[in-house]
PDB file of N, CA and C in Angstrom:
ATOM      1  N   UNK A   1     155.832 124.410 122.397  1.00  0.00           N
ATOM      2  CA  UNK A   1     155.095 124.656 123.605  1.00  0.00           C
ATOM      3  C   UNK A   1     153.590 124.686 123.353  1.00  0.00           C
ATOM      4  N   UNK A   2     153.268 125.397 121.729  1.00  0.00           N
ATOM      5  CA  UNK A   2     151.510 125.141 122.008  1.00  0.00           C
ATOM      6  C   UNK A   2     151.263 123.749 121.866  1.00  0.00           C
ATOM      7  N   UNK A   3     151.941 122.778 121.386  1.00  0.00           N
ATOM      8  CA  UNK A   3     151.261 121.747 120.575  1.00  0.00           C
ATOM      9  C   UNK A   3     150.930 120.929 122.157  1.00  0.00           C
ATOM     10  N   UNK A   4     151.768 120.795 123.160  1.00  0.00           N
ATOM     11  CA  UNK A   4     151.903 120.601 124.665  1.00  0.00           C
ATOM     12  C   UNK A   4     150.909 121.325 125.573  1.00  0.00           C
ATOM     13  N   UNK A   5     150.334 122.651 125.439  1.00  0.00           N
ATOM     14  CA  UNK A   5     149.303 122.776 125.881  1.00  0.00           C
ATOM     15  C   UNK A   5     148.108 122.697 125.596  1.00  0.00           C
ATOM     16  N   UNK A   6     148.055 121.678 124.180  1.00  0.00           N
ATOM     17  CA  UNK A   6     146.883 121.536 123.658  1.00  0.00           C
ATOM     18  C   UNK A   6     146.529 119.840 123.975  1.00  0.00           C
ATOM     19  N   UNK A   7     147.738 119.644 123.640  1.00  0.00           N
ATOM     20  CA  UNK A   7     147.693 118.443 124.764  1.00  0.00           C
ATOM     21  C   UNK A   7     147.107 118.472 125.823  1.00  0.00           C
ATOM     22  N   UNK A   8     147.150 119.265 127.183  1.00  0.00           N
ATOM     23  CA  UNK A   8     146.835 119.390 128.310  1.00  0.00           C
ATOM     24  C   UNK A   8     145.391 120.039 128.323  1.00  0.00           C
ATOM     25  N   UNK A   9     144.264 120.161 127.027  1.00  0.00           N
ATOM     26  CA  UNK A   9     143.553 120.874 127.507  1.00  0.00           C
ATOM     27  C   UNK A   9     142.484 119.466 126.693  1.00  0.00           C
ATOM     28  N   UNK A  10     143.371 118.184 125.897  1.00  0.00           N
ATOM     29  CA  UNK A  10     142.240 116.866 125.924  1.00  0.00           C
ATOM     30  C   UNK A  10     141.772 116.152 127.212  1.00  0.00           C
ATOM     31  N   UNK A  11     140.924 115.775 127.704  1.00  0.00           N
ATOM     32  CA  UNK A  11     140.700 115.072 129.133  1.00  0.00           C
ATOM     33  C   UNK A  11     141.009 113.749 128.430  1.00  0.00           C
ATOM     34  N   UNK A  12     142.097 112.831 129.748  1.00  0.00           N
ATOM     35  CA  UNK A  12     142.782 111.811 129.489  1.00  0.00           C
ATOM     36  C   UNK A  12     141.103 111.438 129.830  1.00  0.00           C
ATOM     37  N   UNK A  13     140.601 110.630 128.757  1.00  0.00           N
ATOM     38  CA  UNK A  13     139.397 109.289 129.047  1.00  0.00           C
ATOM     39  C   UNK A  13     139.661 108.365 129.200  1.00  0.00           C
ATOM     40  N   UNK A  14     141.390 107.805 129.131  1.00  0.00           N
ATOM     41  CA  UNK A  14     141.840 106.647 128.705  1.00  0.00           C
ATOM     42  C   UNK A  14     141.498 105.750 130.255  1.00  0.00           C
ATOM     43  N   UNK A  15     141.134 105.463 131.417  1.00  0.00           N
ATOM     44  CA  UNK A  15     140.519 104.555 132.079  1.00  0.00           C
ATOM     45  C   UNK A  15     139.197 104.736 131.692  1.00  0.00           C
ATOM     46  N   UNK A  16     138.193 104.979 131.507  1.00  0.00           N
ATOM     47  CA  UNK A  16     136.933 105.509 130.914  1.00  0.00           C
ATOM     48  C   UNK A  16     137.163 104.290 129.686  1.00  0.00           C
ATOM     49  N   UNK A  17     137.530 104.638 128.331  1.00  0.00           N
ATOM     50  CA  UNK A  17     137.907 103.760 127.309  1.00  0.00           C
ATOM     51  C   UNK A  17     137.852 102.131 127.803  1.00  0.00           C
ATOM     52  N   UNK A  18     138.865 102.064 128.958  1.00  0.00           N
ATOM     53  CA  UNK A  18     139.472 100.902 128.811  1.00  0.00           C
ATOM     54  C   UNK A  18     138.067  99.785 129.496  1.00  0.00           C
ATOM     55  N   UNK A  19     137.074 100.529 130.404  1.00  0.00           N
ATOM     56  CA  UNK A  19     135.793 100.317 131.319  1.00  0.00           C
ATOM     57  C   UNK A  19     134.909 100.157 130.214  1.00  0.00           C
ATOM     58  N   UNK A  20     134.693 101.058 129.513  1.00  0.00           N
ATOM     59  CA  UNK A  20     134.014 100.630 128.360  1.00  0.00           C
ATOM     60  C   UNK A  20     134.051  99.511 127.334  1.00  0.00           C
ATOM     61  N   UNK A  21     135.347  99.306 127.033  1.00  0.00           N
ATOM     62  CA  UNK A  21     135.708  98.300 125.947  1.00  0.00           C
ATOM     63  C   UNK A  21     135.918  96.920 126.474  1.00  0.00           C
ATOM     64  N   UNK A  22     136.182  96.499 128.225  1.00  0.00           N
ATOM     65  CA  UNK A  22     136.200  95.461 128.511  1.00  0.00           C
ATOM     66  C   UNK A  22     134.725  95.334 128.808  1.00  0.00           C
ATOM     67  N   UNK A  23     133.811  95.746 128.853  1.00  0.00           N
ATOM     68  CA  UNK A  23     132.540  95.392 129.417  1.00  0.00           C
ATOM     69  C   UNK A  23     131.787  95.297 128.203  1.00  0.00           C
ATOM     70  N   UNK A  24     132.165  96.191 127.104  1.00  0.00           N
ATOM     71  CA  UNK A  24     131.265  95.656 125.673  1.00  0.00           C
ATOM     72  C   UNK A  24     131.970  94.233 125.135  1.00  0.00           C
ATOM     73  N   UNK A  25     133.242  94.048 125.149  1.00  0.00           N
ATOM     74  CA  UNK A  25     133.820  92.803 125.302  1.00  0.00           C
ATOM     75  C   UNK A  25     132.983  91.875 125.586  1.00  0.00           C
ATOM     76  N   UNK A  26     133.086  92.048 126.750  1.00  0.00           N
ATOM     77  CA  UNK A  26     132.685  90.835 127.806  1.00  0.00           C
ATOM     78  C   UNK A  26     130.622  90.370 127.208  1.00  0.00           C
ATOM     79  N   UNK A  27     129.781  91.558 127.322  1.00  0.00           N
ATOM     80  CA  UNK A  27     128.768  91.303 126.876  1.00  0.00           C
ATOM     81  C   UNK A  27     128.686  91.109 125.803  1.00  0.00           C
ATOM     82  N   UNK A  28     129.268  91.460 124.508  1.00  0.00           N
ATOM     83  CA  UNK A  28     129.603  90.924 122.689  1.00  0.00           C
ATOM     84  C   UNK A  28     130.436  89.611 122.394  1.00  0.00           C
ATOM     85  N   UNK A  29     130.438  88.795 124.128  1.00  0.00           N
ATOM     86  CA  UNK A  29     131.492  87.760 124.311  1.00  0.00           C
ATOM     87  C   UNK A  29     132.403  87.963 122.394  1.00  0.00           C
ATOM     88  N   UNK A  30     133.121  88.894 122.952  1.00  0.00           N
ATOM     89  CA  UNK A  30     134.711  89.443 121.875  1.00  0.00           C
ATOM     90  C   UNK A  30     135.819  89.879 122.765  1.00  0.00           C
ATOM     91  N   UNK A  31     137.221  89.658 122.525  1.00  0.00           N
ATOM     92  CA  UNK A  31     138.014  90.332 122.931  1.00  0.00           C
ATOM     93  C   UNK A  31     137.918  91.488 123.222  1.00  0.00           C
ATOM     94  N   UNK A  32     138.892  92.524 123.974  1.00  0.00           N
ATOM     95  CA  UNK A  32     139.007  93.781 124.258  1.00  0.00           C
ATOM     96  C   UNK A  32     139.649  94.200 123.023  1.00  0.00           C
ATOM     97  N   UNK A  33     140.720  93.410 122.963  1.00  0.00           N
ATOM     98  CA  UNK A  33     141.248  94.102 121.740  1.00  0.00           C
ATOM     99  C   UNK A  33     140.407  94.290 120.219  1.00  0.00           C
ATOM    100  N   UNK A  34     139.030  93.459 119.984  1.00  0.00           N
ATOM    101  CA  UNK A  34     139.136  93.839 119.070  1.00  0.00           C
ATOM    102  C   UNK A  34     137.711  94.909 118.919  1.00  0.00           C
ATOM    103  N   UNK A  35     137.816  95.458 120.196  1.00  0.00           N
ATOM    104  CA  UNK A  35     136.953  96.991 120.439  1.00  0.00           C
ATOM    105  C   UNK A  35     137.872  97.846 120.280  1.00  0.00           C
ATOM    106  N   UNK A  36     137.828  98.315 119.354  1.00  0.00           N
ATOM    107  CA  UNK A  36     138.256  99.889 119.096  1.00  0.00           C
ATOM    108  C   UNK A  36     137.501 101.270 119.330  1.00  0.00           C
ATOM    109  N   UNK A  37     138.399 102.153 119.283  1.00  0.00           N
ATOM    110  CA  UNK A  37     137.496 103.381 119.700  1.00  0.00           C
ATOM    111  C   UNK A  37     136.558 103.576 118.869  1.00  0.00           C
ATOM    112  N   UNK A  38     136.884 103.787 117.675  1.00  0.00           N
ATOM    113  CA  UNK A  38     135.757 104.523 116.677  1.00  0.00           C
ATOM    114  C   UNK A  38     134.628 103.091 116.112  1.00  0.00           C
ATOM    115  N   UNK A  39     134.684 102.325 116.580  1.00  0.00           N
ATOM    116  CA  UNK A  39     133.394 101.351 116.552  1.00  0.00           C
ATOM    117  C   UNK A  39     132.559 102.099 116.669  1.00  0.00           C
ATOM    118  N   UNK A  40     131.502 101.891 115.963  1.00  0.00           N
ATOM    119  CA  UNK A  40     129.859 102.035 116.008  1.00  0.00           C
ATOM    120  C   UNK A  40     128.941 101.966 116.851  1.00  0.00           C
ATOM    121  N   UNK A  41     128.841 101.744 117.600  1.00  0.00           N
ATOM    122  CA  UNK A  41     127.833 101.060 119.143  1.00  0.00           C
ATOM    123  C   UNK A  41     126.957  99.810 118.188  1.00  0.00           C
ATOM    124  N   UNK A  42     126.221 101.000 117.472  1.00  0.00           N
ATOM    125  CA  UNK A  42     125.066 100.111 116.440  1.00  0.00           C
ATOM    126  C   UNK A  42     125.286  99.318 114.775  1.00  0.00           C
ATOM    127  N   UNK A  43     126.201 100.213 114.298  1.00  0.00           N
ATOM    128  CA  UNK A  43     126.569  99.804 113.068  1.00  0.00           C
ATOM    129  C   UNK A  43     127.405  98.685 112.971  1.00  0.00           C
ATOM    130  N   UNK A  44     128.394  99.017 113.584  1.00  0.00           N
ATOM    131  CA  UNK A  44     129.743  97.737 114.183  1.00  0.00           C
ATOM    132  C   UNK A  44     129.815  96.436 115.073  1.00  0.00           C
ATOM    133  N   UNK A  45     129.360  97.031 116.233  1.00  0.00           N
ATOM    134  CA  UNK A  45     128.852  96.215 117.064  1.00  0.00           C
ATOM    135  C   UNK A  45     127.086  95.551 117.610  1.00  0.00           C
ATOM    136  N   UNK A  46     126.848  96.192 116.762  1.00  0.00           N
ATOM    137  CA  UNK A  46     125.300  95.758 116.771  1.00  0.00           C
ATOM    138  C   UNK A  46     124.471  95.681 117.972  1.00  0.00           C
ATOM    139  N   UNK A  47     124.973  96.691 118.753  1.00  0.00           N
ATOM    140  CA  UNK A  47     124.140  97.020 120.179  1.00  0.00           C
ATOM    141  C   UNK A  47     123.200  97.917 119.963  1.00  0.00           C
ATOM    142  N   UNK A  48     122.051  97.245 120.454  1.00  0.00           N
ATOM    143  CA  UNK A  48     121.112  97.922 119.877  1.00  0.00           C
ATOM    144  C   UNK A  48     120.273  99.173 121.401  1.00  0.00           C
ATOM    145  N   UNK A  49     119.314  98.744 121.508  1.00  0.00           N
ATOM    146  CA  UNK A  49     118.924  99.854 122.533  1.00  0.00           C
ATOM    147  C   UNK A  49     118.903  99.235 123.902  1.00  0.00           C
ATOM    148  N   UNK A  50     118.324  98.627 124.015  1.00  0.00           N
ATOM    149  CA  UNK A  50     118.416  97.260 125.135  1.00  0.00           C
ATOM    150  C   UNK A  50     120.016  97.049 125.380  1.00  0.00           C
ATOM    151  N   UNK A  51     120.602  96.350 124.473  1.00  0.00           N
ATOM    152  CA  UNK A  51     122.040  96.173 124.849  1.00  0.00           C
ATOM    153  C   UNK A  51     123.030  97.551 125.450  1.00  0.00           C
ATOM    154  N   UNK A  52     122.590  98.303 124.454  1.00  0.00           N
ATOM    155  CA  UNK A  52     122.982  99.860 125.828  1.00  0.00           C
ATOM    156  C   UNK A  52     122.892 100.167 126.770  1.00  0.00           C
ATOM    157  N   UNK A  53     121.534  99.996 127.138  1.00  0.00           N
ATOM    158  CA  UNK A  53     120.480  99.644 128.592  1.00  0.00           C
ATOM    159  C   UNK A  53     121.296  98.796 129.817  1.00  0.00           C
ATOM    160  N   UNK A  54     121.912  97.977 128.956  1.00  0.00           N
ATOM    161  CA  UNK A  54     122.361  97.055 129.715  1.00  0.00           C
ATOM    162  C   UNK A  54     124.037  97.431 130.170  1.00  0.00           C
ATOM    163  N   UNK A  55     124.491  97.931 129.391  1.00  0.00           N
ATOM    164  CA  UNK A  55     126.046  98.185 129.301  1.00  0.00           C
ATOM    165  C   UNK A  55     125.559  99.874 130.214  1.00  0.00           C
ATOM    166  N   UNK A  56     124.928 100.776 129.972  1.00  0.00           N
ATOM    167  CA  UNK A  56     124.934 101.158 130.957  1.00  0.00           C
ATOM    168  C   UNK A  56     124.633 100.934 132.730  1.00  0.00           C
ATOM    169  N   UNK A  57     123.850  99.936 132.704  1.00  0.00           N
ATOM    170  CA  UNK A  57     123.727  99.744 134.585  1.00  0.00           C
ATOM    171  C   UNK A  57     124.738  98.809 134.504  1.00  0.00           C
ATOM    172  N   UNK A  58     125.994  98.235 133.857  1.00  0.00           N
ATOM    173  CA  UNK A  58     126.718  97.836 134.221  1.00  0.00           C
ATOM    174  C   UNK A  58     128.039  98.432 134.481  1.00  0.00           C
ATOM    175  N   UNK A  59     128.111  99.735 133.399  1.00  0.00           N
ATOM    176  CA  UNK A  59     129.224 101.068 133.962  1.00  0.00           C
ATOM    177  C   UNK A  59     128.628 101.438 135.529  1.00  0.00           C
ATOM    178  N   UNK A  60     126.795 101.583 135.534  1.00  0.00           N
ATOM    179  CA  UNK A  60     126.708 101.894 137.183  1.00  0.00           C
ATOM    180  C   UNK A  60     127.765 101.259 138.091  1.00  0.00           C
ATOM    181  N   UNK A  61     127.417  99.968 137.531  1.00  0.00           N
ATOM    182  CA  UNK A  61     128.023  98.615 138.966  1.00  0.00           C
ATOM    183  C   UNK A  61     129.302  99.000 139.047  1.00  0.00           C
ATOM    184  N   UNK A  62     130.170  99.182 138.129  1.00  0.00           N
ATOM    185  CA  UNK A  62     131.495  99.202 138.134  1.00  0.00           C
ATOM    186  C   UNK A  62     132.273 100.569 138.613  1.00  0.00           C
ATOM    187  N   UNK A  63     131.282 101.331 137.987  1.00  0.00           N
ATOM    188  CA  UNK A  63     131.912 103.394 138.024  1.00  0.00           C
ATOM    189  C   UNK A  63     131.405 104.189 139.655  1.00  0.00           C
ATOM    190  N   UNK A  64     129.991 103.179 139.705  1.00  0.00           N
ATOM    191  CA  UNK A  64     128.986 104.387 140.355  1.00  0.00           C
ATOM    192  C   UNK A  64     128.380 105.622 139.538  1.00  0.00           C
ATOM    193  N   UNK A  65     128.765 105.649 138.790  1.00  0.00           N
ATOM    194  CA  UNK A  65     128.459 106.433 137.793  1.00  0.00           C
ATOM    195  C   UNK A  65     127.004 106.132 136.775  1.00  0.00           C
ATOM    196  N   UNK A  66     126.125 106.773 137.115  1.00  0.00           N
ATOM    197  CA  UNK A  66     124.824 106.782 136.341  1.00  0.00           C
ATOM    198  C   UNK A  66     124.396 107.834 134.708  1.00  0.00           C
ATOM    199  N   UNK A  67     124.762 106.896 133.688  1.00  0.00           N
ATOM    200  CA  UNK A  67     124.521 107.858 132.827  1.00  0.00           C
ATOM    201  C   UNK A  67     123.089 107.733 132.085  1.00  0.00           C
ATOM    202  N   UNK A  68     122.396 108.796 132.325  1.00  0.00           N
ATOM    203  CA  UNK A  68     121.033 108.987 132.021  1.00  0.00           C
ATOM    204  C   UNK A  68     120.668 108.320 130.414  1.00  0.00           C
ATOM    205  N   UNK A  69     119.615 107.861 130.157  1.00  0.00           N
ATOM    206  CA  UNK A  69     119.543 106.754 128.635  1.00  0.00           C
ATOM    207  C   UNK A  69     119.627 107.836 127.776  1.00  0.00           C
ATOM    208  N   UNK A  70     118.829 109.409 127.643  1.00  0.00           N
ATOM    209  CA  UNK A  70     118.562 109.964 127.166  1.00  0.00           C
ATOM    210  C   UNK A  70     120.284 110.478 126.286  1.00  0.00           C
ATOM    211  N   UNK A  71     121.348 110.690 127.257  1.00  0.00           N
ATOM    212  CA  UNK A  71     122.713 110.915 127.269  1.00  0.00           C
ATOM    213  C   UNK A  71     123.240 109.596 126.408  1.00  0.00           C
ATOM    214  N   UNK A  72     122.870 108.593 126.445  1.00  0.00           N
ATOM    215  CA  UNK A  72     123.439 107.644 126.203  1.00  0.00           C
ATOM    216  C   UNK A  72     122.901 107.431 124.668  1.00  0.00           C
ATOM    217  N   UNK A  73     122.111 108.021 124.201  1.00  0.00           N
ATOM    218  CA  UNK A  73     121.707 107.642 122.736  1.00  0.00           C
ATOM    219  C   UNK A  73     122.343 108.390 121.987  1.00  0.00           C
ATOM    220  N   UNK A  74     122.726 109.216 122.770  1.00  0.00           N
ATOM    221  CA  UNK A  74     123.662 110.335 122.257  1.00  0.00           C
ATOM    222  C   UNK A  74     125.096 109.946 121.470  1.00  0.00           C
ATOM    223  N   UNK A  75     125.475 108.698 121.851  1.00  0.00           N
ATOM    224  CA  UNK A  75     126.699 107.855 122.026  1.00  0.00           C
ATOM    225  C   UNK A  75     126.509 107.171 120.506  1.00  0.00           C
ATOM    226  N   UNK A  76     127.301 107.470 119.384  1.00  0.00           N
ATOM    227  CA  UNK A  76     127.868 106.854 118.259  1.00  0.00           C
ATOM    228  C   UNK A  76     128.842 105.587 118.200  1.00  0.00           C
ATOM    229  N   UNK A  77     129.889 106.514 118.976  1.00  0.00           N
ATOM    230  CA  UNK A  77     131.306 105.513 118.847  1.00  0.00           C
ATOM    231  C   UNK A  77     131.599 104.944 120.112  1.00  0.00           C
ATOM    232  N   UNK A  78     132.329 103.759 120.504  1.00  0.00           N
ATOM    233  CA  UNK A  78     132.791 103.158 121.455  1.00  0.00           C
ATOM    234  C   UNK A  78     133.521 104.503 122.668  1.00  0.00           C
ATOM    235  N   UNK A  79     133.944 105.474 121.342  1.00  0.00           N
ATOM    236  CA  UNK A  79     134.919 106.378 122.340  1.00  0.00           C
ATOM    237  C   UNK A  79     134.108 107.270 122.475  1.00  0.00           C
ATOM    238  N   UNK A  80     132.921 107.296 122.187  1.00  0.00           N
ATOM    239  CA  UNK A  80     131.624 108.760 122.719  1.00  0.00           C
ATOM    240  C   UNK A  80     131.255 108.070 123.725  1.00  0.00           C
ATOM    241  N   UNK A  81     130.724 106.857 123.872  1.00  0.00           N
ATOM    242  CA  UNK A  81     130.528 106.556 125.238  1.00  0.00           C
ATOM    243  C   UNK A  81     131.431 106.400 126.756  1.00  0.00           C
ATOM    244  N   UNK A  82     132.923 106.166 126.242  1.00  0.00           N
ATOM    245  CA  UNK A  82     134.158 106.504 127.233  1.00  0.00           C
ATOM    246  C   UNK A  82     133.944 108.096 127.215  1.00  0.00           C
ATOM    247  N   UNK A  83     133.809 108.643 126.374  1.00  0.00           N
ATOM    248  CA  UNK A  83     134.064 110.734 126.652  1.00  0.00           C
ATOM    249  C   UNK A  83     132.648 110.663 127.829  1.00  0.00           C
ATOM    250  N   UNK A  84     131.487 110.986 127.522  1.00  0.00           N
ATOM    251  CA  UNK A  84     130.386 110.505 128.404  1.00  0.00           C
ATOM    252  C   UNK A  84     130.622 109.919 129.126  1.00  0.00           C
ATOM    253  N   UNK A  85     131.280 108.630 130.070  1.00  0.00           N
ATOM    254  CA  UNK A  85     131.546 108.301 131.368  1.00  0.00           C
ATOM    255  C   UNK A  85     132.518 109.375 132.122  1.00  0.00           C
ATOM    256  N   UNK A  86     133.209 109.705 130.974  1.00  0.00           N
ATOM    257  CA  UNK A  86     134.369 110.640 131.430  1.00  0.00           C
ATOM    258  C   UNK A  86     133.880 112.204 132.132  1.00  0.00           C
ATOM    259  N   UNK A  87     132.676 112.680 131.026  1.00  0.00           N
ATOM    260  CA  UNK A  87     131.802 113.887 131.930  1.00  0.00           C
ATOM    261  C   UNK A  87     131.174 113.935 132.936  1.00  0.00           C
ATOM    262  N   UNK A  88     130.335 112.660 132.808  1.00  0.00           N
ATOM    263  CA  UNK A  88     129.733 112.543 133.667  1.00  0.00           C
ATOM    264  C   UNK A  88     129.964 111.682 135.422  1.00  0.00           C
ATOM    265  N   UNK A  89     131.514 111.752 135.341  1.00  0.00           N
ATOM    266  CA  UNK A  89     132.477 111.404 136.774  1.00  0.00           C
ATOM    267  C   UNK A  89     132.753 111.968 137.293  1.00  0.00           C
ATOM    268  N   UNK A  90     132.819 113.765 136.352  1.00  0.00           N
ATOM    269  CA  UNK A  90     133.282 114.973 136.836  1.00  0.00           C
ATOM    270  C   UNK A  90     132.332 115.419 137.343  1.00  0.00           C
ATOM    271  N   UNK A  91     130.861 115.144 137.146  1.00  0.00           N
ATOM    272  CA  UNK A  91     130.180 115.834 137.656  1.00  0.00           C
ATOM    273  C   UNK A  91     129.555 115.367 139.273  1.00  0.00           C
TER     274      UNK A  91
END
């Protein structure tokens, strides 16, 4: 029973993830599949500050969702930037 309510206390990001990884896709013209979560933004995928810039007003277009640049540098891994769309939907 705890291992089940610990479960219930991760926020599913998994549409978040999936918004993220087809749109770095699509702009890294690469598959979805071969974005993984723990990619790099910068190390892996070689998005640099501009290319963030860009992948964020394109979560705008798609989410409505505006995530501030300052928030967004914040973002390491493919899946820090899905957790971050994910907070900032709730809010």
């Amino acid at each position: 029973m705890h291992d089940a309510a610990h479960l219930n206390d991760t926020p599913d990001f998994a549409p978040e993830l999936q918004v993220v990884r087809h749109l770095l896709a699509h702009r890294l013209e690469r598959s979805a599949h071969d974005i993984v979560p723990m990619d790099r933004l910068h190390a892996d995928l070689s998005l640099g500050l501009l290319g963030l810039a860009v992948i964020a007003l394109e979560l705008e277009d798609v989410t409505g969702v505006l995530l501030p640049f300052d928030t967004l540098t914040r973002a390491v891994t493919v899946e820090d930037l899905a957790r971050l769309l994910h907070e900032y939907r709730r809010h």
